[in-house]
C-alpha atoms as a PDB file:
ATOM      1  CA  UNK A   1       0.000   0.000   0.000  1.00  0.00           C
ATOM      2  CA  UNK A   2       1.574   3.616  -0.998  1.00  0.00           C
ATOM      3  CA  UNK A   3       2.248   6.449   1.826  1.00  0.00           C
ATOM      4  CA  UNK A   4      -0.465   8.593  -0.193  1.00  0.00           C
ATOM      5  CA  UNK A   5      -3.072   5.965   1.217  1.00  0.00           C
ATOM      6  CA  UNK A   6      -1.567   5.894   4.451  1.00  0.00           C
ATOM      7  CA  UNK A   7      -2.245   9.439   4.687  1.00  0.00           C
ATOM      8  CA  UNK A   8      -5.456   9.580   3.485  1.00  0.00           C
ATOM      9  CA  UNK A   9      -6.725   6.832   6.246  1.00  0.00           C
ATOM     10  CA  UNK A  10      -4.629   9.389   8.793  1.00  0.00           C
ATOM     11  CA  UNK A  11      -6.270  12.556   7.497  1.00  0.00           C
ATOM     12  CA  UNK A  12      -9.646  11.221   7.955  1.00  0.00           C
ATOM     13  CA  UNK A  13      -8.981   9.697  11.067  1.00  0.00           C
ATOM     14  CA  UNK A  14      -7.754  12.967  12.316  1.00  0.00           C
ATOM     15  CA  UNK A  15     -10.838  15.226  11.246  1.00  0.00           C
ATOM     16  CA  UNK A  16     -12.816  12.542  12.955  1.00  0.00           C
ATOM     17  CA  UNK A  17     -11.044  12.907  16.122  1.00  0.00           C
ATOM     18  CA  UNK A  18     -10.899  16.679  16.231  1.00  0.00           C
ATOM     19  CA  UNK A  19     -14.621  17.105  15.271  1.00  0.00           C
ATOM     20  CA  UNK A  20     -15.856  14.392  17.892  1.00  0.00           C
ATOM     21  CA  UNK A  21     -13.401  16.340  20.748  1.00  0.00           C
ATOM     22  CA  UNK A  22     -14.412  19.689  19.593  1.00  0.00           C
ATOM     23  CA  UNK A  23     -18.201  18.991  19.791  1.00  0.00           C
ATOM     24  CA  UNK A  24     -17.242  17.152  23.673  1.00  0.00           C
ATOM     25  CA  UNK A  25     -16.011  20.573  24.574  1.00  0.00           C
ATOM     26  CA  UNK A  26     -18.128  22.830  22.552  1.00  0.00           C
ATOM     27  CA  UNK A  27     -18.386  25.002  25.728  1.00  0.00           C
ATOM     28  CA  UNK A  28     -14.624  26.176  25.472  1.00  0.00           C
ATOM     29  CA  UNK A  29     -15.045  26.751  21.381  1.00  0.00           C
ATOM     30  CA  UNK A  30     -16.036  30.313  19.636  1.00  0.00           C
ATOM     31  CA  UNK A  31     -16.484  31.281  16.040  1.00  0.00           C
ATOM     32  CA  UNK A  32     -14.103  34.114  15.353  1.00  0.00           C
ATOM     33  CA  UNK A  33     -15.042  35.198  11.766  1.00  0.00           C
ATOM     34  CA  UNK A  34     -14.073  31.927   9.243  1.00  0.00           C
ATOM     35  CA  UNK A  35     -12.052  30.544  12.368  1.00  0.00           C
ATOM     36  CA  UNK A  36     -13.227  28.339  14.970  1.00  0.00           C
ATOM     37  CA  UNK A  37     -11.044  29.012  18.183  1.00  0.00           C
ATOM     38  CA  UNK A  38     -11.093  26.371  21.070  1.00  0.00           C
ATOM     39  CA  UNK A  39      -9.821  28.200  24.010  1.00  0.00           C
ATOM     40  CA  UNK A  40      -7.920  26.131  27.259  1.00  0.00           C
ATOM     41  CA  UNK A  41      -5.872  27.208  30.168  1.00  0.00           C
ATOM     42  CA  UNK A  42      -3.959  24.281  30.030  1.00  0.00           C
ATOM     43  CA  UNK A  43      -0.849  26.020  27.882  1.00  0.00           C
ATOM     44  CA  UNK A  44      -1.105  29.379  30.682  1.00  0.00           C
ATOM     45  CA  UNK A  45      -0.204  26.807  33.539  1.00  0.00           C
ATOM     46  CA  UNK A  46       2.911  25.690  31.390  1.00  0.00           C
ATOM     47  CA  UNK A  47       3.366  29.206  30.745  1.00  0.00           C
ATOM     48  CA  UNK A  48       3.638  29.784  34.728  1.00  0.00           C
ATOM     49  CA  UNK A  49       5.786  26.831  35.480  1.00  0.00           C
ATOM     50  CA  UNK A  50       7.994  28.353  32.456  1.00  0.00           C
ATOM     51  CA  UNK A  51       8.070  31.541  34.561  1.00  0.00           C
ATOM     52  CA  UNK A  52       8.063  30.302  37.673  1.00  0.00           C
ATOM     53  CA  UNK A  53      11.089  27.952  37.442  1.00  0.00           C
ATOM     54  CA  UNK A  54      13.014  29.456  34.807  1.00  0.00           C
ATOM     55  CA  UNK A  55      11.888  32.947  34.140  1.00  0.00           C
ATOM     56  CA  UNK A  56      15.131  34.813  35.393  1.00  0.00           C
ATOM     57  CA  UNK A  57      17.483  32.754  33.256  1.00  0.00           C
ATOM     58  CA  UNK A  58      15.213  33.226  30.249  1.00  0.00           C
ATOM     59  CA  UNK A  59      14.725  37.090  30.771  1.00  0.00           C
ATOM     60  CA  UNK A  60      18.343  37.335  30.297  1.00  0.00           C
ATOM     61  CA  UNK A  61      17.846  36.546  26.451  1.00  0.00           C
ATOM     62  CA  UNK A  62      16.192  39.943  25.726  1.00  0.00           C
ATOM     63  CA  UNK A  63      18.614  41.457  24.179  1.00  0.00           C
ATOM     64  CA  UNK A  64      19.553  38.834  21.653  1.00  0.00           C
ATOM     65  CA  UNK A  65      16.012  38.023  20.969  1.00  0.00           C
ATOM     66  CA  UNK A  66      15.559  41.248  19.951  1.00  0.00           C
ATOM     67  CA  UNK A  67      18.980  41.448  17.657  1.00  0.00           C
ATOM     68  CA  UNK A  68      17.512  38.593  16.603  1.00  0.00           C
ATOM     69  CA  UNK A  69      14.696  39.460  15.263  1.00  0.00           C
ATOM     70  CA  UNK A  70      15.802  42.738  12.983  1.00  0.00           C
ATOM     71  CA  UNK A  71      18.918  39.843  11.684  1.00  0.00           C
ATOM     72  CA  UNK A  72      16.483  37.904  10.916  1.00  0.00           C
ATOM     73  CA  UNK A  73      14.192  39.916   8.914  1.00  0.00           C
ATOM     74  CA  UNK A  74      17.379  41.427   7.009  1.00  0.00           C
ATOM     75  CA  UNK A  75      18.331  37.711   5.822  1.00  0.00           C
ATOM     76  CA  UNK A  76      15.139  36.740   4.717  1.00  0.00           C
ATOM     77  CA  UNK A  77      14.953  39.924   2.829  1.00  0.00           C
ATOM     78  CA  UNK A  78      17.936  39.375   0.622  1.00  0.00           C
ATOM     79  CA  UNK A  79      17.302  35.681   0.571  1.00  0.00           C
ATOM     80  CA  UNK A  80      14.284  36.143  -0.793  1.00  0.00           C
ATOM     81  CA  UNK A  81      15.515  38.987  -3.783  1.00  0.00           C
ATOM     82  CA  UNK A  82      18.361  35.928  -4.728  1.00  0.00           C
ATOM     83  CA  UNK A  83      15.588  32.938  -4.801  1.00  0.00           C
ATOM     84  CA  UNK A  84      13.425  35.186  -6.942  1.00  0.00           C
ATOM     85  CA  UNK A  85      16.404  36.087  -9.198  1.00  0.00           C
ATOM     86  CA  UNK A  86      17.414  33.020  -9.665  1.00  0.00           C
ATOM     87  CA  UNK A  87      13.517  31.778 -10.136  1.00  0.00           C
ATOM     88  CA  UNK A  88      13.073  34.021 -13.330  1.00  0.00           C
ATOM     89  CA  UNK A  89      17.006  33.843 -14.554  1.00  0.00           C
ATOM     90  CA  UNK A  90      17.981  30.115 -14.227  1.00  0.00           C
ATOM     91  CA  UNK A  91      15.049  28.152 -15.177  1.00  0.00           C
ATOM     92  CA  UNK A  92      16.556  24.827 -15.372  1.00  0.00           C
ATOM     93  CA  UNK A  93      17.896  24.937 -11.955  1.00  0.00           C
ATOM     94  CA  UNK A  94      14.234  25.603 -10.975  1.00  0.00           C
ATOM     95  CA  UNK A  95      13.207  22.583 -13.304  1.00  0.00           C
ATOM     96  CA  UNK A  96      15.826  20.412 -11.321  1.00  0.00           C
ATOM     97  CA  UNK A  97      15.278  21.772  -7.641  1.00  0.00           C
ATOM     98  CA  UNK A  98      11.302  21.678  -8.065  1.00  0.00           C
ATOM     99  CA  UNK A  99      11.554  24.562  -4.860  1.00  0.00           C
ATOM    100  CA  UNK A 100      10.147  27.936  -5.375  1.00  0.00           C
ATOM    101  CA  UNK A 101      10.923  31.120  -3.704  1.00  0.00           C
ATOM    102  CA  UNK A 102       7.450  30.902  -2.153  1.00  0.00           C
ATOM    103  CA  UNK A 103       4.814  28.739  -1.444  1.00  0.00           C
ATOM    104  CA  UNK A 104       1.659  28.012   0.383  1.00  0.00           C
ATOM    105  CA  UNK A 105       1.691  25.023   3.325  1.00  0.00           C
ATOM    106  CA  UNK A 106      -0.825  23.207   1.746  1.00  0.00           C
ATOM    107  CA  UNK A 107      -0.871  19.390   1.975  1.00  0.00           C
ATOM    108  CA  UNK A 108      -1.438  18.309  -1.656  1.00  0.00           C
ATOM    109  CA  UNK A 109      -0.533  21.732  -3.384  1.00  0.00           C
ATOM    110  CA  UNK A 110       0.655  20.132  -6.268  1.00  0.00           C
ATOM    111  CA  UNK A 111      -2.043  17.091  -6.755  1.00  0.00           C
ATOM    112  CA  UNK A 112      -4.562  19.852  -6.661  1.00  0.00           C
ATOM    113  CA  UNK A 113      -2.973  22.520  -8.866  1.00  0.00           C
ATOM    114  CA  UNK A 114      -1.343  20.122 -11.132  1.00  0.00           C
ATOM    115  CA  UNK A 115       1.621  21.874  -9.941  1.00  0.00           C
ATOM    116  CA  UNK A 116       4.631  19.621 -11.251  1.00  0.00           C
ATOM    117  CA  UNK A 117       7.529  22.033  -9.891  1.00  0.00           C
ATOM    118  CA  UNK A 118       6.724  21.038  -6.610  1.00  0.00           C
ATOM    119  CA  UNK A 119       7.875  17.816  -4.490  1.00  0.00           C
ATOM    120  CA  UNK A 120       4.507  15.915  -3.109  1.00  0.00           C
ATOM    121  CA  UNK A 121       3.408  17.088   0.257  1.00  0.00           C
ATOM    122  CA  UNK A 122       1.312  15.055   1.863  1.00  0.00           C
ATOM    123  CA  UNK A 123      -0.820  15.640   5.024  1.00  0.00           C
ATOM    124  CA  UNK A 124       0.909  13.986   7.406  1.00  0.00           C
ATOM    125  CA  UNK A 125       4.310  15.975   6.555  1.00  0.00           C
ATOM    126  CA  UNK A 126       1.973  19.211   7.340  1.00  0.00           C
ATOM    127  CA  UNK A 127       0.849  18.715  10.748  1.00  0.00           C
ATOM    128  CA  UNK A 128       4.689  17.721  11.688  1.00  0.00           C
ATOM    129  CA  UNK A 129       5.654  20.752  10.329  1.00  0.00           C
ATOM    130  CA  UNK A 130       2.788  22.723  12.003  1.00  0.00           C
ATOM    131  CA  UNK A 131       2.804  21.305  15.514  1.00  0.00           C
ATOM    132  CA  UNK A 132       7.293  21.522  15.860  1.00  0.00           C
ATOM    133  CA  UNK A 133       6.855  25.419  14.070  1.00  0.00           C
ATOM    134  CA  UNK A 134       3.569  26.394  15.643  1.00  0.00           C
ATOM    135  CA  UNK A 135       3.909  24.995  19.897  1.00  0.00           C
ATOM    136  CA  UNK A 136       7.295  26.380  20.546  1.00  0.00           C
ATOM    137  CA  UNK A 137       6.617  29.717  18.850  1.00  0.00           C
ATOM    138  CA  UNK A 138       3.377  30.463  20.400  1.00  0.00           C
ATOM    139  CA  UNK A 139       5.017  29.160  23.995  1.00  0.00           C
ATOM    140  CA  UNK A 140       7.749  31.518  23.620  1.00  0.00           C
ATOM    141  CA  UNK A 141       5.390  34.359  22.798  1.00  0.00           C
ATOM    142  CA  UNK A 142       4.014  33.379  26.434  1.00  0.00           C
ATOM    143  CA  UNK A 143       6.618  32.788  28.531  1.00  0.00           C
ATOM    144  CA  UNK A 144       7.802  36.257  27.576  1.00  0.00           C
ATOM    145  CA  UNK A 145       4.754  37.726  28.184  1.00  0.00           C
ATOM    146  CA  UNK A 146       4.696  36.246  31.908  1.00  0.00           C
ATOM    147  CA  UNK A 147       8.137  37.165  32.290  1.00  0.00           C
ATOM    148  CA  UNK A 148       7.153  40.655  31.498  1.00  0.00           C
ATOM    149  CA  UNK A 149       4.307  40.750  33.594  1.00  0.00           C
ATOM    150  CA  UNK A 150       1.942  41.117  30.755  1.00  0.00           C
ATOM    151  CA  UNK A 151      -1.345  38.597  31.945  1.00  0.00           C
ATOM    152  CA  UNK A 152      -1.802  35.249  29.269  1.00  0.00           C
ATOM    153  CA  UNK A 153      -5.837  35.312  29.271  1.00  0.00           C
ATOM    154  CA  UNK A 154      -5.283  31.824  27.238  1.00  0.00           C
ATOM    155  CA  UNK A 155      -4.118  28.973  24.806  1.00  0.00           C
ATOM    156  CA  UNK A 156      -5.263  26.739  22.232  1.00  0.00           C
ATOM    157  CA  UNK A 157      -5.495  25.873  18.816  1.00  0.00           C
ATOM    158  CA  UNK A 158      -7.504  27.508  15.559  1.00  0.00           C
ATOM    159  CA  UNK A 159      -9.415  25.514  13.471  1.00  0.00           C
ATOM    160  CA  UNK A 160     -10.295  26.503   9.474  1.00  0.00           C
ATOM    161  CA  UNK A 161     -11.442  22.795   8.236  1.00  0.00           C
ATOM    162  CA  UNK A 162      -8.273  20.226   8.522  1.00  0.00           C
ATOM    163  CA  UNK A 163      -6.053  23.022   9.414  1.00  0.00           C
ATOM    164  CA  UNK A 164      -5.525  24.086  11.971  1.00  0.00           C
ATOM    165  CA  UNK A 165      -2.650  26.644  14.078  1.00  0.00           C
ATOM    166  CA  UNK A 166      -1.720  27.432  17.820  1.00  0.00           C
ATOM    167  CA  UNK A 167      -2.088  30.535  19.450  1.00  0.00           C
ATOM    168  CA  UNK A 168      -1.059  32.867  22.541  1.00  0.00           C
ATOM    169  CA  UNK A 169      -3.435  35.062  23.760  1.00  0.00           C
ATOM    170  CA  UNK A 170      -2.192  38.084  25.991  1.00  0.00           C
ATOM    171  CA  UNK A 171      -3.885  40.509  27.837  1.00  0.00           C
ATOM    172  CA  UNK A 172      -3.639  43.146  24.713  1.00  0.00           C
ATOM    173  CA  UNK A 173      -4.154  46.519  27.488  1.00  0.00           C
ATOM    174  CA  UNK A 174      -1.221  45.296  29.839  1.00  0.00           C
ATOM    175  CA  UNK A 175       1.161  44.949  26.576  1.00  0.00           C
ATOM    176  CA  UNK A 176       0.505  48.655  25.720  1.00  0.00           C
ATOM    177  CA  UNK A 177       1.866  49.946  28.994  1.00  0.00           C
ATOM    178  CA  UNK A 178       4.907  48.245  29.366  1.00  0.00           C
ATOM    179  CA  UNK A 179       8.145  49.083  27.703  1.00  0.00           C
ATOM    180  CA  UNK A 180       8.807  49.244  23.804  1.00  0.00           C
ATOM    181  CA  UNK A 181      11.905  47.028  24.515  1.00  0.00           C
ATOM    182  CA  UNK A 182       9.281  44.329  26.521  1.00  0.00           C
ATOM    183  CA  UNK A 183       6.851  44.645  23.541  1.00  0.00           C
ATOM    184  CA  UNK A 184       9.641  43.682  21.011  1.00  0.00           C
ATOM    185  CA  UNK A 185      10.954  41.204  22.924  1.00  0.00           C
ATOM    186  CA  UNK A 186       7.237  39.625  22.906  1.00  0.00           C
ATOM    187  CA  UNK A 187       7.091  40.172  19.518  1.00  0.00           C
ATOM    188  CA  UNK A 188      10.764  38.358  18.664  1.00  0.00           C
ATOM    189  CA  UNK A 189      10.309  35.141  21.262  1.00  0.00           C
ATOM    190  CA  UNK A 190       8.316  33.337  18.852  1.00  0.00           C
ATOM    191  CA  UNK A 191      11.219  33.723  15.860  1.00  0.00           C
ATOM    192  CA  UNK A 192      13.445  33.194  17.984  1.00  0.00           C
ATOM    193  CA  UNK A 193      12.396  30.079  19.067  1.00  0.00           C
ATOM    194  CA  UNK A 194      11.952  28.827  15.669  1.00  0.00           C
ATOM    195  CA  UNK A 195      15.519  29.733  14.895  1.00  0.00           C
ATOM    196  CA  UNK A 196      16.138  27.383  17.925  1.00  0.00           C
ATOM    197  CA  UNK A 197      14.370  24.879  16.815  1.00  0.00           C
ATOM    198  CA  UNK A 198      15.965  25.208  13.167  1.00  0.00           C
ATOM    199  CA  UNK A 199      19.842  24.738  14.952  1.00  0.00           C
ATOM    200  CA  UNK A 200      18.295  21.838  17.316  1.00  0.00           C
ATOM    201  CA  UNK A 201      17.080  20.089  13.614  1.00  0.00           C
ATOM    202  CA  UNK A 202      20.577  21.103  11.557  1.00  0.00           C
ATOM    203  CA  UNK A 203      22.514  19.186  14.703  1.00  0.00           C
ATOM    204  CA  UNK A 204      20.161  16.298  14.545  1.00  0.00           C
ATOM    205  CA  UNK A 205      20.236  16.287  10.496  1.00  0.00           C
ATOM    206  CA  UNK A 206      23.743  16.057  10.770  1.00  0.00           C
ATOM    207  CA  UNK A 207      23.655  13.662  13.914  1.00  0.00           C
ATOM    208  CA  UNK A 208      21.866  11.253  10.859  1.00  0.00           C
ATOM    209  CA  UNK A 209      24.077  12.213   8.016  1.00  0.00           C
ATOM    210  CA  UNK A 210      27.119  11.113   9.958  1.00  0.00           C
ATOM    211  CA  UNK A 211      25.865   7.905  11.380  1.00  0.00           C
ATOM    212  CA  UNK A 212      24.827   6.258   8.338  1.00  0.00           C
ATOM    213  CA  UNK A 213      27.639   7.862   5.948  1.00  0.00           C
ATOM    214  CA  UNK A 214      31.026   7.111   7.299  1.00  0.00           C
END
């Protein structure tokens, strides 16, 4: 049996499971325009421990988090300028590579679209992706929040059909008063932790690479 069928069975599956615990705790769900938000304190008392244990060590990241940040949006920038120069100059590396600059996270993109410069992305390969890029950046929005005193009201996931995304929710009044350094800081943990994640990955990848190719 192919992977594609394997991930058909597990997309079902999954919808399944979501709707049937989604209608079990219909009381902590709200339509927010095309979004359907469930809503949980579970995240906020992780958020606390976070704070509680490790805040003070954490805190002291401020400063990078922010340099960060601006780095990071510079290098994406001109990354982005060279991938799109050599999209429209250099078609036959684009023809081999089947990457483009940009693209949509969209299991089955290219099934759908008949897309044939892209490499298959199947369903299963999305919610990976979503639930390693999505948790630790929405956490790390929190934990800086608590760290700067700013109140998490609550956690929890977004739902638009199958797909779905986590999400921080701060107290939006107690951000405005504190400082424009805290705010940014905020604003940068959740980057920052995916750039984290990214080095934790590259060590592992390579962890891989040099076991099985000596």
């Amino acid at each position: 049996m192919s992977f594609f069928i394997y991930d058909m069975i597990f997309l079902v599956l999954f919808i399944l499971l979501v709707g049937f615990f989604l209608y079990r705790h219909r009381s902590r769900g709200k339509w927010e325009g095309l979004l359907y938000l469930y809503r949980t304190q579970v995240g906020v008392k992780f958020i606390d421990y976070v704070d509680h244990h490790y805040g003070k060590y954490i805190s002291k990241l401020k400063w990078v988090i922010i340099l960060t940040g601006y780095v990071s949006m510079v290098v994406m920038t001109f990354l982005l300028v060279q991938l799109l120069y050599v999209f429209f100059k250099s078609p036959e590396i684009v023809r081999a590579v089947k990457i483009p600059p940009l693209a949509p996270l969209i299991p089955y993109l290219p099934e759908l679209f008949k897309v044939d410069f892209l490499p298959p992305f199947y369903f299963t390969y999305w919610i990976i992706a979503i639930a390693v890029i999505a948790i630790g950046h929405e956490f790390a929005h929190g934990i800086f929040a608590k760290i700067n005193k700013v109140r998490v009201k609550s956690t929890g996931f977004g739902f638009l059909g199958p797909f779905l995304a986590a999400f921080v929710e701060p107290d939006e009044e107690e951000m405005k008063k504190i400082r424009k350094t805290d705010q940014l800081a905020i604003l940068g943990a959740g980057s920052f932790a995916n750039v984290l994640m990214t080095l934790i990955f590259l060590v592992l990848l390579w962890g891989v690479f040099a076991a099985g190719f000596t």
